[in-house]
Structure formats: structure tokens, C-alpha cells
N, C-alpha and C. Protein backbone atom coordinates (compact mmCIF):
# COMPACT_ATOMS: atom_id res chain seq x y z
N UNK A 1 7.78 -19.21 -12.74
CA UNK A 1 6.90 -18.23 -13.35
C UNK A 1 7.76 -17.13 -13.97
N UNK A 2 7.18 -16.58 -15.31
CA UNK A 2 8.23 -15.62 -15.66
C UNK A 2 7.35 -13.89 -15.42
N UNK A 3 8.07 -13.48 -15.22
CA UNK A 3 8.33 -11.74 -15.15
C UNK A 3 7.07 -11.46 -15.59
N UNK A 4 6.38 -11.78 -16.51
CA UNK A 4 5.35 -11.09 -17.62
C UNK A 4 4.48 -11.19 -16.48
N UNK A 5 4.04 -12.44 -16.01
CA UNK A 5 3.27 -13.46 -15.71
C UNK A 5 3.27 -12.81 -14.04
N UNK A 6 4.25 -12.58 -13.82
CA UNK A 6 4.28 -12.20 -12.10
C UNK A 6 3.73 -10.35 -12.22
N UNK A 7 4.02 -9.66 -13.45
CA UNK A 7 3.75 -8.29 -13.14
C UNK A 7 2.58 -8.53 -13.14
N UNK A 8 1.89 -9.29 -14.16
CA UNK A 8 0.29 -9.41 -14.75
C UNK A 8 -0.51 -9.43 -13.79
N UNK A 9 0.59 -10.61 -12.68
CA UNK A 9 -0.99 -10.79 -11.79
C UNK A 9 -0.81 -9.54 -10.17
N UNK A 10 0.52 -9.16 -10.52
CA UNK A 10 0.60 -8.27 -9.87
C UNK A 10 -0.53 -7.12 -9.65
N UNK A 11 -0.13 -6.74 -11.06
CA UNK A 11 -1.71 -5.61 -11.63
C UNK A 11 -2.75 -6.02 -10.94
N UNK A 12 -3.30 -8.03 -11.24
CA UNK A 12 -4.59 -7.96 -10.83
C UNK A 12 -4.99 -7.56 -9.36
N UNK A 13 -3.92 -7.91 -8.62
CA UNK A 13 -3.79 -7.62 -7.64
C UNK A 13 -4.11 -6.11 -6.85
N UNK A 14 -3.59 -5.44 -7.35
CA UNK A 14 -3.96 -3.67 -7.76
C UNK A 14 -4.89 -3.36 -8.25
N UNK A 15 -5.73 -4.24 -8.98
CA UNK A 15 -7.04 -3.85 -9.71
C UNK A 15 -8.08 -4.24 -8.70
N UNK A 16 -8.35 -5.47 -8.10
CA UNK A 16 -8.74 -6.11 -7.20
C UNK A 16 -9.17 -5.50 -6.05
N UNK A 17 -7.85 -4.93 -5.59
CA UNK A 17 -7.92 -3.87 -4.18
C UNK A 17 -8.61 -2.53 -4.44
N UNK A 18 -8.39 -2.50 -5.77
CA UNK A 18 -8.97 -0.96 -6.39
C UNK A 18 -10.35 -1.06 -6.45
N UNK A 19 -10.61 -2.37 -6.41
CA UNK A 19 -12.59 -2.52 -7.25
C UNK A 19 -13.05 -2.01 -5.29
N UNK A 20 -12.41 -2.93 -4.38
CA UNK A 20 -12.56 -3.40 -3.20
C UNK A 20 -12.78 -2.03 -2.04
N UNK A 21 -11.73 -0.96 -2.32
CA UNK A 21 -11.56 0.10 -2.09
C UNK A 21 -12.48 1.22 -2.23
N UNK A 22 -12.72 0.89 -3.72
CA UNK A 22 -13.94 1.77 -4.54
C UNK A 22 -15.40 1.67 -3.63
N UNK A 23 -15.63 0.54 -3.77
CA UNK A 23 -16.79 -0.11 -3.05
C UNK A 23 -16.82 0.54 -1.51
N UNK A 24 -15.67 -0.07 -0.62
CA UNK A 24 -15.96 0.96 0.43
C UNK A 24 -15.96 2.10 0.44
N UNK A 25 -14.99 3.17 -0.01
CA UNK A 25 -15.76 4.47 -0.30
C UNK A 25 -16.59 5.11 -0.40
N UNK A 26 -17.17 4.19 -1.44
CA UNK A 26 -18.40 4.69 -1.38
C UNK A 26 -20.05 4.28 -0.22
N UNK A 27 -19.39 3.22 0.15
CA UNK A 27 -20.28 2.61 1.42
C UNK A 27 -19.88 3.99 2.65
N UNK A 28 -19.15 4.22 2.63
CA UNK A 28 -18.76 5.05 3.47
C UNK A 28 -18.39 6.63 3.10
N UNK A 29 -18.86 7.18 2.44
CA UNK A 29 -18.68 8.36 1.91
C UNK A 29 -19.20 9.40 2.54
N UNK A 30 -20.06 9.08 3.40
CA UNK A 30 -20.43 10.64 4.42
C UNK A 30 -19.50 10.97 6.08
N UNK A 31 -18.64 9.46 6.29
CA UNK A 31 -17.74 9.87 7.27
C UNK A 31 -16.33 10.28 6.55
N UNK A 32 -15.92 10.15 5.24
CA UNK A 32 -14.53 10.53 4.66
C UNK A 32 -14.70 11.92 4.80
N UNK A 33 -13.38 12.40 4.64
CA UNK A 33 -13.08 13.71 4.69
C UNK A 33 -11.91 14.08 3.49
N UNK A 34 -11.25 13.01 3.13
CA UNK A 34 -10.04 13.26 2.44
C UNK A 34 -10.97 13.38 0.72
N UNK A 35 -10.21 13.86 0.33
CA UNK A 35 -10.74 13.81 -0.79
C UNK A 35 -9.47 14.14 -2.25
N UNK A 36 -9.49 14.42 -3.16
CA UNK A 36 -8.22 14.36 -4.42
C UNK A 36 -7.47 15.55 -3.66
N UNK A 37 -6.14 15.13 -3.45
CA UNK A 37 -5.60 16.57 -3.50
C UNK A 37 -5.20 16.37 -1.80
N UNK A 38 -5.98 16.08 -0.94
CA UNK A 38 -5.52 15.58 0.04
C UNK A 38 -4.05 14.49 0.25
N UNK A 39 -2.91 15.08 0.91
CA UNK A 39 -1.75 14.25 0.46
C UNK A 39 -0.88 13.92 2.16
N UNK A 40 -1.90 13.87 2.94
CA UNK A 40 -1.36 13.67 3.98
C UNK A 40 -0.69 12.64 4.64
N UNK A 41 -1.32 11.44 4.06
CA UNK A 41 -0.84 9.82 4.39
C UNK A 41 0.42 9.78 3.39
N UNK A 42 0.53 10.51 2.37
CA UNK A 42 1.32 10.21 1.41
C UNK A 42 3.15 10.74 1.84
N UNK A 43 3.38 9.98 2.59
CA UNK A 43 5.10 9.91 3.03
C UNK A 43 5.62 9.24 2.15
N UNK A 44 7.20 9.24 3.12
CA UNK A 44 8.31 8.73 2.54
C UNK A 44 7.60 6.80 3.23
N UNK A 45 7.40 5.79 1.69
CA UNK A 45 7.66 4.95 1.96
C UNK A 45 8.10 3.98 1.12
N UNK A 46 8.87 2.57 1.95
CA UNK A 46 9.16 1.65 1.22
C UNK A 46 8.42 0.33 1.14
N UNK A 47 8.92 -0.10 -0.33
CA UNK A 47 8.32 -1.11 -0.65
C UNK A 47 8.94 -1.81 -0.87
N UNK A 48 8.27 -3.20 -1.09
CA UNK A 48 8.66 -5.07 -1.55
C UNK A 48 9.24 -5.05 -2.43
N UNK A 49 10.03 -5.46 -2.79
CA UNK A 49 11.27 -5.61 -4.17
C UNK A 49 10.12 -5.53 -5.68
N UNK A 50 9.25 -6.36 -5.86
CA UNK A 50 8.32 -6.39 -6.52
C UNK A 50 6.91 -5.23 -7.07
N UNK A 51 6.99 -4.64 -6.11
CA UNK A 51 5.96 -3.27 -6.34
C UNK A 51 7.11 -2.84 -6.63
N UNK A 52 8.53 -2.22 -5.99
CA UNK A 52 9.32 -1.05 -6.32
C UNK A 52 10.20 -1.36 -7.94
N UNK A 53 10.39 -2.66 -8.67
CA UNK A 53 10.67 -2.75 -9.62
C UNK A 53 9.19 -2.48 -10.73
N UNK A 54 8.06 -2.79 -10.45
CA UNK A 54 6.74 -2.63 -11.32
C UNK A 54 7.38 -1.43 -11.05
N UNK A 55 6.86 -0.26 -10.23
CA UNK A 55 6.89 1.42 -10.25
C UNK A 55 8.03 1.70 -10.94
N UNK A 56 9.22 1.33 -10.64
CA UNK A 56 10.29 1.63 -11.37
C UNK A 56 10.06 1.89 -12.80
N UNK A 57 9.51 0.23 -13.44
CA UNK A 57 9.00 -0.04 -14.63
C UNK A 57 8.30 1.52 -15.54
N UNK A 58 7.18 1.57 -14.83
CA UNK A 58 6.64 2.10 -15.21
C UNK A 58 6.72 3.95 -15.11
N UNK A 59 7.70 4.30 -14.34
CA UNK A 59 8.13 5.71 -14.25
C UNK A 59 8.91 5.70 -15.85
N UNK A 60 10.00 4.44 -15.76
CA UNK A 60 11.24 4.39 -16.95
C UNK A 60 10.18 4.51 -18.18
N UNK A 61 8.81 3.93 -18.70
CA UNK A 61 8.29 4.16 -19.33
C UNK A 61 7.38 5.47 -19.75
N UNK A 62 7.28 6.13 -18.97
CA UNK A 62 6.52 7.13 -19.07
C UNK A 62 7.46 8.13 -19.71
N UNK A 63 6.57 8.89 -21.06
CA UNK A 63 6.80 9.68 -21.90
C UNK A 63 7.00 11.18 -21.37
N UNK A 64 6.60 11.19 -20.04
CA UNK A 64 7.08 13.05 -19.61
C UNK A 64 7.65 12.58 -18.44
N UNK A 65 8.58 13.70 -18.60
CA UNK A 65 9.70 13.81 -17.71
C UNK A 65 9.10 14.14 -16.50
N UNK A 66 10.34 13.60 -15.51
CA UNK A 66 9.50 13.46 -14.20
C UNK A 66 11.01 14.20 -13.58
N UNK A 67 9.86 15.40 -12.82
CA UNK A 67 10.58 15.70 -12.17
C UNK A 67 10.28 16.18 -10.32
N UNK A 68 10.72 15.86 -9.45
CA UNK A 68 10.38 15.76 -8.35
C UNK A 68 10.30 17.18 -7.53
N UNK A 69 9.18 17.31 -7.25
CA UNK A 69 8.78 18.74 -6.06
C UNK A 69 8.37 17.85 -5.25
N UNK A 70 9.74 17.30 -4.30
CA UNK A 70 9.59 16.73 -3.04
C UNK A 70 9.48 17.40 -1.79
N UNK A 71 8.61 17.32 -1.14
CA UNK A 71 8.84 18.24 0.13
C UNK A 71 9.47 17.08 1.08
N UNK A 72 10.31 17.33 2.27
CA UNK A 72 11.16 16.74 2.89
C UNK A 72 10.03 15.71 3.90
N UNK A 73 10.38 14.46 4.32
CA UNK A 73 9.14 13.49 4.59
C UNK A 73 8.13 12.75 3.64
N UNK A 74 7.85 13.32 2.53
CA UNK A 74 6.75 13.45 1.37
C UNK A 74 6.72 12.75 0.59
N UNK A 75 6.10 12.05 -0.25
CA UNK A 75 5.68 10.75 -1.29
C UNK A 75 6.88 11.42 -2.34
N UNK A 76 7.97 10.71 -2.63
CA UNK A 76 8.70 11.18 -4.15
C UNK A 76 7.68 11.30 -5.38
N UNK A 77 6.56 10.46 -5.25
CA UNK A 77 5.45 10.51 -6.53
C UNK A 77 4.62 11.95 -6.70
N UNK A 78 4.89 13.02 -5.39
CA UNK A 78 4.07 13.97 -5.36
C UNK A 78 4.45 15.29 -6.54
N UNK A 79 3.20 15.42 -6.42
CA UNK A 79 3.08 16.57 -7.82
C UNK A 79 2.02 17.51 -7.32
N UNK A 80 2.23 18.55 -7.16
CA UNK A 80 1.23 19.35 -6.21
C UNK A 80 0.21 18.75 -5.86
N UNK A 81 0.95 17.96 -4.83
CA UNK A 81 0.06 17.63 -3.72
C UNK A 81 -1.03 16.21 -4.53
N UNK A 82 -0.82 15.84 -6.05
CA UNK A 82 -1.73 14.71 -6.66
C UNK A 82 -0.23 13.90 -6.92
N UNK A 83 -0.49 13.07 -6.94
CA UNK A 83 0.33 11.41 -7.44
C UNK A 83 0.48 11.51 -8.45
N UNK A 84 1.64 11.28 -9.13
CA UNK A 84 1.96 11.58 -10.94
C UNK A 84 1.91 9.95 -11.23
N UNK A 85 2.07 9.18 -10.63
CA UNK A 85 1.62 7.73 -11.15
C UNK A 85 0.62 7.30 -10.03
N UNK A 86 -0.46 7.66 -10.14
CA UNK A 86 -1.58 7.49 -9.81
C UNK A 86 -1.94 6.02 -9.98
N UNK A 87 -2.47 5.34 -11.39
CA UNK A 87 -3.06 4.47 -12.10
C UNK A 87 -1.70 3.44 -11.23
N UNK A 88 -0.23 3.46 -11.61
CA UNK A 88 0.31 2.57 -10.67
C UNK A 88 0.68 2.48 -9.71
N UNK A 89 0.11 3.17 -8.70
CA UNK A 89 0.47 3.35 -7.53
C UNK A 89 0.43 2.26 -6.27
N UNK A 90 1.16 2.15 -5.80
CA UNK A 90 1.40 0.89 -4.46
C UNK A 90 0.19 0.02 -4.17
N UNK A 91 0.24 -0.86 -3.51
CA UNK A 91 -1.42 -1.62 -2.86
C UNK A 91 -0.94 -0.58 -1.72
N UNK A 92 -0.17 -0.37 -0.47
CA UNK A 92 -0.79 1.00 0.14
C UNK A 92 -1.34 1.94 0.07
N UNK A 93 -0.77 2.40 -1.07
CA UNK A 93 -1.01 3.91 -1.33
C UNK A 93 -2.82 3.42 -1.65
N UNK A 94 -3.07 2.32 -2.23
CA UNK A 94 -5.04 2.10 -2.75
C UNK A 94 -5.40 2.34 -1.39
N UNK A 95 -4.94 1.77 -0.20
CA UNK A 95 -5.64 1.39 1.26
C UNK A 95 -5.95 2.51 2.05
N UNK A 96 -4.87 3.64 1.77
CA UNK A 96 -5.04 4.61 2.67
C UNK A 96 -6.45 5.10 3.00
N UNK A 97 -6.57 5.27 4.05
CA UNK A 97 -7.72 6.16 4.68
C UNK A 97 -9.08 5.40 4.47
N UNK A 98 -8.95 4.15 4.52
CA UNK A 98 -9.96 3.50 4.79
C UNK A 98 -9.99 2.45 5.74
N UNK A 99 -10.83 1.69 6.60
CA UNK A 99 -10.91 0.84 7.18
C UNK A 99 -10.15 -0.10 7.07
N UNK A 100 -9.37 -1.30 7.79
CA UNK A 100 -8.70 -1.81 7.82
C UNK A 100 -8.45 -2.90 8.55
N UNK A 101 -8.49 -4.13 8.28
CA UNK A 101 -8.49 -5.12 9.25
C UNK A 101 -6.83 -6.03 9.60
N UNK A 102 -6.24 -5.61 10.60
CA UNK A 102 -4.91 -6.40 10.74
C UNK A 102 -5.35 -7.62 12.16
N UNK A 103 -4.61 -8.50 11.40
CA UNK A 103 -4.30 -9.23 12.54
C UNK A 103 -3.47 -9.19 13.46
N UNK A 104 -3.87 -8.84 15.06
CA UNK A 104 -2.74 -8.09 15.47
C UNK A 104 -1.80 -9.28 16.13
N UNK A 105 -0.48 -8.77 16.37
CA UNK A 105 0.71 -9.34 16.22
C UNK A 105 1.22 -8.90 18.20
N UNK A 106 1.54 -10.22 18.85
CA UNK A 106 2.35 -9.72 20.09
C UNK A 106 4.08 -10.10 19.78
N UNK A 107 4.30 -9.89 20.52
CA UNK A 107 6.08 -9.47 20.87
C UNK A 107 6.14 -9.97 22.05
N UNK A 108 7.54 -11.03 22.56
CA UNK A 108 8.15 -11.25 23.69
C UNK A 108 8.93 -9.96 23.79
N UNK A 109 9.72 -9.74 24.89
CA UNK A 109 10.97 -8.87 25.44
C UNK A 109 11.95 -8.97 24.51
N UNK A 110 12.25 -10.36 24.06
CA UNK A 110 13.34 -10.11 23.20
C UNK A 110 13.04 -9.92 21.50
N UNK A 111 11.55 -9.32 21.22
CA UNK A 111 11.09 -8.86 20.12
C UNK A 111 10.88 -10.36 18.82
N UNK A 112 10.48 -11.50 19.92
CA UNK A 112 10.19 -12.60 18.81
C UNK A 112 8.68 -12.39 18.70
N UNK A 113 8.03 -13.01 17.80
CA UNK A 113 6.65 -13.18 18.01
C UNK A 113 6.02 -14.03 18.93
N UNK A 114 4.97 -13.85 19.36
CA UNK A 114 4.34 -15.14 20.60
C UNK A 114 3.04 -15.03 19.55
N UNK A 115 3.27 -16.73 19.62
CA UNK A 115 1.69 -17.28 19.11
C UNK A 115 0.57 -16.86 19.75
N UNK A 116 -0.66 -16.70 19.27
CA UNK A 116 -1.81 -16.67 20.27
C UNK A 116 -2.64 -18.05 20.09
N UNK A 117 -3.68 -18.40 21.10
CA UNK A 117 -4.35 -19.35 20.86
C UNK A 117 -5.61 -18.90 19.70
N UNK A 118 -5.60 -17.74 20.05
CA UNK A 118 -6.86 -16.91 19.25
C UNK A 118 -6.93 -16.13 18.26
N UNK A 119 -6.54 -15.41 17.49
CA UNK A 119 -6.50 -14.92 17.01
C UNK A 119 -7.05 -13.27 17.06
N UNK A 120 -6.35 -12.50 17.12
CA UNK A 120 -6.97 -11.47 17.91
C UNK A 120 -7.08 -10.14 16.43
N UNK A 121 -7.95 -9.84 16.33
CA UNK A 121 -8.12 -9.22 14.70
C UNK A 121 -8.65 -7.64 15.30
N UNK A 122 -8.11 -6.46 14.69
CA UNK A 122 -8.18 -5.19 14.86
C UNK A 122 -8.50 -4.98 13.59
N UNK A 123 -9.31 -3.50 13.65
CA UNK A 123 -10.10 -2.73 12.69
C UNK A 123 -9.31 -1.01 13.18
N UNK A 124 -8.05 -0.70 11.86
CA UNK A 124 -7.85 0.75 11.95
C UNK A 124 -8.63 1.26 11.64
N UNK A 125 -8.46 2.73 11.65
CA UNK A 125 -9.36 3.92 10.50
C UNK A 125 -7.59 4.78 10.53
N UNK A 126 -8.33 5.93 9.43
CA UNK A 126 -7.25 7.26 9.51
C UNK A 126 -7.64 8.28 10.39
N UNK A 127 -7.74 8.72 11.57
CA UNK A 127 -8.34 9.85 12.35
C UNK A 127 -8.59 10.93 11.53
N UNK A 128 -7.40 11.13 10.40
CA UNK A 128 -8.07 12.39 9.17
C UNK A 128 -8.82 12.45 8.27
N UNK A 129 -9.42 11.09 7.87
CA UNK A 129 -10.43 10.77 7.21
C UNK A 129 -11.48 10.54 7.93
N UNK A 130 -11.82 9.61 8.69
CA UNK A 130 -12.88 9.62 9.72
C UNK A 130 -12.56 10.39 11.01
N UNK A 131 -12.93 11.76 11.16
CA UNK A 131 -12.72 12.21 11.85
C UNK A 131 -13.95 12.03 13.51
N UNK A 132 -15.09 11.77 12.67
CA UNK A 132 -16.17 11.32 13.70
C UNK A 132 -16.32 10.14 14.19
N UNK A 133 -15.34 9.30 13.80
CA UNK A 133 -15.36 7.86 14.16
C UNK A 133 -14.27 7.70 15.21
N UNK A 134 -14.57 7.45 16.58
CA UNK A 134 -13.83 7.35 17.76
C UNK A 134 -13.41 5.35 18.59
N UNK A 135 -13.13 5.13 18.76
CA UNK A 135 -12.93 3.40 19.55
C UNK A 135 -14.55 3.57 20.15
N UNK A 136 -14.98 4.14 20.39
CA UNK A 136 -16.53 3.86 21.15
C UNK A 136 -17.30 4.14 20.41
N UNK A 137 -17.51 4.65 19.07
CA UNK A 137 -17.88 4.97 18.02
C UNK A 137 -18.07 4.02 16.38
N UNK A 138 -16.81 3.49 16.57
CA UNK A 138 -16.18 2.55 15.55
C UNK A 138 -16.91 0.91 15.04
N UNK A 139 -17.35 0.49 16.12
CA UNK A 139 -18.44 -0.95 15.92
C UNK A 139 -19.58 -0.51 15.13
N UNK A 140 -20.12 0.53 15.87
CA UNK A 140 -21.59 1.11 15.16
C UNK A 140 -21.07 1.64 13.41
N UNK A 141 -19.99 2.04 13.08
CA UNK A 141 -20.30 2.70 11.87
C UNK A 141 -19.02 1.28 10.82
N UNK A 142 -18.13 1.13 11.03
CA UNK A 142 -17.86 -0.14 10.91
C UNK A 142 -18.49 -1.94 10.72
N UNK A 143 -18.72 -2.37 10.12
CA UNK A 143 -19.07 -3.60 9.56
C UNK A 143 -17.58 -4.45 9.20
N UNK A 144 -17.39 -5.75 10.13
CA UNK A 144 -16.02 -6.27 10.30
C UNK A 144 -15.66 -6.84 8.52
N UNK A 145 -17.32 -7.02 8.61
CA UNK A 145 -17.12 -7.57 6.80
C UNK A 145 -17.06 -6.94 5.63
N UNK A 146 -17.11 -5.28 5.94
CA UNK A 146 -16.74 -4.27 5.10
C UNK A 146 -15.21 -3.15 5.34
N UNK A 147 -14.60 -3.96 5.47
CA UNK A 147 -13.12 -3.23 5.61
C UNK A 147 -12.33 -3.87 4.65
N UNK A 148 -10.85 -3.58 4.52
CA UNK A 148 -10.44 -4.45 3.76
C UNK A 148 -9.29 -5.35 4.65
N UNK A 149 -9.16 -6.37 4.48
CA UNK A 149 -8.64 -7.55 5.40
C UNK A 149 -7.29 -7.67 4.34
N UNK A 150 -6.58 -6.91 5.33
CA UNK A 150 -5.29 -6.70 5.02
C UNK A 150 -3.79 -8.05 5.09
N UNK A 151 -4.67 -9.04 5.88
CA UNK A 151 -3.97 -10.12 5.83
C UNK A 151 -3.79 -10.64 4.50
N UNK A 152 -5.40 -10.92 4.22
CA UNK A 152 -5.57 -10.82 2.46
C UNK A 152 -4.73 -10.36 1.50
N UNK A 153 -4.69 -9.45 1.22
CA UNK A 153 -3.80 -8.70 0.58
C UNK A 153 -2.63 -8.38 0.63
N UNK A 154 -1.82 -8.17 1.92
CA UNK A 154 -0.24 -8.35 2.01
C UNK A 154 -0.54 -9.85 1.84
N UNK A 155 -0.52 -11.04 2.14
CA UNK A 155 -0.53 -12.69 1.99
C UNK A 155 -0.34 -13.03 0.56
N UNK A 156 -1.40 -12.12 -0.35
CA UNK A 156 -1.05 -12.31 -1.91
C UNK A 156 0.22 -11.43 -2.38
N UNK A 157 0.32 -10.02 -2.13
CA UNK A 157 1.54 -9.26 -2.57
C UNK A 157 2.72 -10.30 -1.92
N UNK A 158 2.98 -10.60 -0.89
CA UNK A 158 4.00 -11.42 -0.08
C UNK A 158 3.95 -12.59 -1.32
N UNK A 159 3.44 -13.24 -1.58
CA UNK A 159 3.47 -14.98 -2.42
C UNK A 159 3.97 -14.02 -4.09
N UNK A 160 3.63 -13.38 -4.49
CA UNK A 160 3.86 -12.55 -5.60
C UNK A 160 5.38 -12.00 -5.85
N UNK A 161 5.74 -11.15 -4.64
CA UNK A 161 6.85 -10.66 -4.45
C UNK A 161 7.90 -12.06 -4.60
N UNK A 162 7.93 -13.28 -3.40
CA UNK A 162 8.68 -14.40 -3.29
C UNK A 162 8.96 -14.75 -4.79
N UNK A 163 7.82 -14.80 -5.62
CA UNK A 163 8.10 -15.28 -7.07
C UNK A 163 9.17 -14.27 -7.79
N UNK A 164 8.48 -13.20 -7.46
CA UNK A 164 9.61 -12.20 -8.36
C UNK A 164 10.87 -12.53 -7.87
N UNK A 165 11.08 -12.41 -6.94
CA UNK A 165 12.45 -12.41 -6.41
C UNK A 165 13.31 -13.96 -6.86
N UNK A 166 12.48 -14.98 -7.83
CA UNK A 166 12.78 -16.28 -8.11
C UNK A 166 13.25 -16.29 -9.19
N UNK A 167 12.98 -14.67 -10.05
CA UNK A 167 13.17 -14.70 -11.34
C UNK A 167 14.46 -14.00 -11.31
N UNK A 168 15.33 -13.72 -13.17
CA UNK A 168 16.18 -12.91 -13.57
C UNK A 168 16.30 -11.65 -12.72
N UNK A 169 15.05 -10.84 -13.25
CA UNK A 169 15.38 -9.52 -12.95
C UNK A 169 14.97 -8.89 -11.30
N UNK A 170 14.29 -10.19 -10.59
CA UNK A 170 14.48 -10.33 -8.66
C UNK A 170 15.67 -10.36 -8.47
N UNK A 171 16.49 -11.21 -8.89
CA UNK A 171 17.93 -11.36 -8.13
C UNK A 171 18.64 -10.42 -7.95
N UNK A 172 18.85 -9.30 -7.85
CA UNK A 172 19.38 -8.19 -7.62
C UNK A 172 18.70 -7.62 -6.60
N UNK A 173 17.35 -8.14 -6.30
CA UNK A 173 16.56 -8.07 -4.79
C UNK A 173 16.57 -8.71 -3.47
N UNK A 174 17.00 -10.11 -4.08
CA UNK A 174 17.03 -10.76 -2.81
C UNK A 174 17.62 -10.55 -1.79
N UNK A 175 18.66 -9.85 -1.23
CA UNK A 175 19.14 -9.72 -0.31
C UNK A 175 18.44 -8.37 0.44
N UNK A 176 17.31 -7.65 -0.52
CA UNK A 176 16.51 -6.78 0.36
C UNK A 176 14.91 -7.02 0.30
N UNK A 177 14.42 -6.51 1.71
CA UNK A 177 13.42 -7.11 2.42
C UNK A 177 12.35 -5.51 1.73
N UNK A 178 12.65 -4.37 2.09
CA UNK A 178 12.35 -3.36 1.24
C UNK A 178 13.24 -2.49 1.09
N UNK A 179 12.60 -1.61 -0.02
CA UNK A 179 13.49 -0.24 -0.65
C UNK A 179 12.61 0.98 -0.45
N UNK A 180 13.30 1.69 -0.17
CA UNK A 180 12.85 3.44 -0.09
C UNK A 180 12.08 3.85 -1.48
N UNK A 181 11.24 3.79 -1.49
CA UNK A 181 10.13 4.44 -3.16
C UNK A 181 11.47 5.46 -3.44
N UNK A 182 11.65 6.29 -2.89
CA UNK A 182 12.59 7.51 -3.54
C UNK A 182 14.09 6.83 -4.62
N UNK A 183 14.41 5.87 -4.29
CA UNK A 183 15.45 5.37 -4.77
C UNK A 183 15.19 4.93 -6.15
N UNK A 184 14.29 4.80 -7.21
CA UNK A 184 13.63 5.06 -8.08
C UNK A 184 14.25 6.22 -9.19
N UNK A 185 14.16 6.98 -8.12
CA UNK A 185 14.36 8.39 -9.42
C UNK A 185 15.79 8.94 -8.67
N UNK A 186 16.47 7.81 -8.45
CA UNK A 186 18.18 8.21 -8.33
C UNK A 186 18.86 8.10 -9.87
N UNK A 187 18.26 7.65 -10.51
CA UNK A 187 18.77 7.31 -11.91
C UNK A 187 18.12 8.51 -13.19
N UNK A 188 17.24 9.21 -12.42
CA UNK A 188 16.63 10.41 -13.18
C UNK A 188 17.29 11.96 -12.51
N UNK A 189 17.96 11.89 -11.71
CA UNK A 189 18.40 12.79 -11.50
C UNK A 189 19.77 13.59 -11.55
């Protein structure tokens, strides 16, 4: 697959989660609390070789200069306190502060994974967004079929990323698993 073809469906990918996101929001809009401008989830994080070359992409393209009012811990993308690449911003950065379905994961002692027979599936929230929503609370305002099923979605970014990393401009990735978002604008500064 070439480059064009892997960002493309990358996007859809980002668009997808965005329609998905939207939708709960608004299903859920009288327990949120966060709202524009709210930048609390928004840390220092890293990403898949594949999102951090798209962002890259698209910072190198952008017509105003970018310049960073980082506070120490803090999203490098922050701009008082709003996202200056908003429109391309991470499949995390879409997820934050909404419902969330992981499949949860055990650990032996020596930190391998242990299979389960069952499959054992958890529903996060953000405590700062749903602030009224408690573990004894959470079934009643929660619907397992209205979160977003995060297996889903890392499973496609994961098969996406593998491709990139198959192409030209991956190979300079493969030997990393992720990169620090901040490392981006080492070349702008």
C-alpha cells in the first residue's frame, strides 16, 4: 500500500471516531462537564509512528507559524489552553472524556500476559467529565453499546500503523514502538 493510500484511510479513521464521539456527546451531554477550553486530559503524549508522521505532516504544512506556550507536563499542541491542530488531532486526543470500553488485560509476576478463558471487558469514564457518575452509578447511566470500543479502534490504527511502517517514509520508524508528540517541533525550534 502506498503512503497516500495509508494517510487516506488513516483520516477515515479519525473521521469515523469523530462521527462516533460526536454522537456520544451528545447522548450524554447533561453528565459532561468539560467543555472547549477545558485542557486537562491534554498531556505530554506519545504516539504510533503513523499518527506522529500524519501530525508531523501536517504542522510542516501549516501556513502560521507555530509556536509553543508549553506548560511543563502539557499537550505541545496547546495554545491557550485550545489545540492549534485541532481538525488533526490524535484518535486519543477524539476519545478523551468519554466512555470507553477496554478489554482488560492480566499480567503474570514476570509481566507476560495470561490468557483468559473469558473475556473480561471494562467501561472507563474521566472522573472530570462525569463527575456524577461513580462504579455504583455507572451501569445505570452507561449503555455497554454506547461507548466507544476501544479495541475497535486501536485494532484498526494498529493494522494502519504496521502498513505505514512497510512503506518508504515508515522505515525510519521501525525500530520505534512510539514517539513523544513533542519531538515534532524539534525541527521548528
Amino acid at each position: 500500500m502506498d503512503i497516500q493510500k495509508i494517510i487516506g484511510s488513516y483520516r477515515e479513521v479519525l473521521e469515523d471516531v469523530s462521527l462516533e464521539a460526536n454522537r456520544l456527546e451528545k447522548q450524554y451531554e447533561e453528565y459532561m462537564v468539560c467543555r472547549k477550553g477545558c485542557s486537562d486530559c491534554c498531556t505530554d503524549i506519545s504516539l504510533l509512528p503513523l499518527e506522529w508522521y500524519a501530525l508531523r505532516e501536517r504542522v510542516r504544512a501549516s501556513k502560521e507559524p507555530f509556536i509553543q506556550e508549553r506548560q511543563p507536563g502539557s499537550c505541545a499542541l496547546l495554545k491557550d489552553r485550545i489545540c492549534s491542530f485541532y481538525p488533526s488531532r490524535p484518535l486519543i486526543c477524539r476519545t478523551h472524556g468519554l466512555p470507553l470500553l477496554y478489554l482488560a488485560e492480566e499480567y503474570d509476576k514476570q509481566g507476560d500476559q495470561v490468557e483468559s478463558e473469558e473475556p473480561d471487558w471494562q467501561i472507563s469514564w474521566c472522573d472530570l467529565n462525569f463527575t456524577t457518575v461513580s462504579e455504583e452509578t455507572m451501569e445505570e447511566i452507561f449503555d455497554p453499546e454506547d461507548v466507544l470500543n476501544m479495541e475497535e479502534w486501536n485494532t484498526r490504527l494498529k493494522t494502519l500503523n504496521l502498513d505505514f511502517l512497510e512503506t518508504r517514509e515508515g522505515a525510519p520508524f521501525r525500530e520505534k514502538r512510539r514517539i513523544p508528540l513533542q519531538e515534532i517541533f524539534k525541527e521548528f525550534s
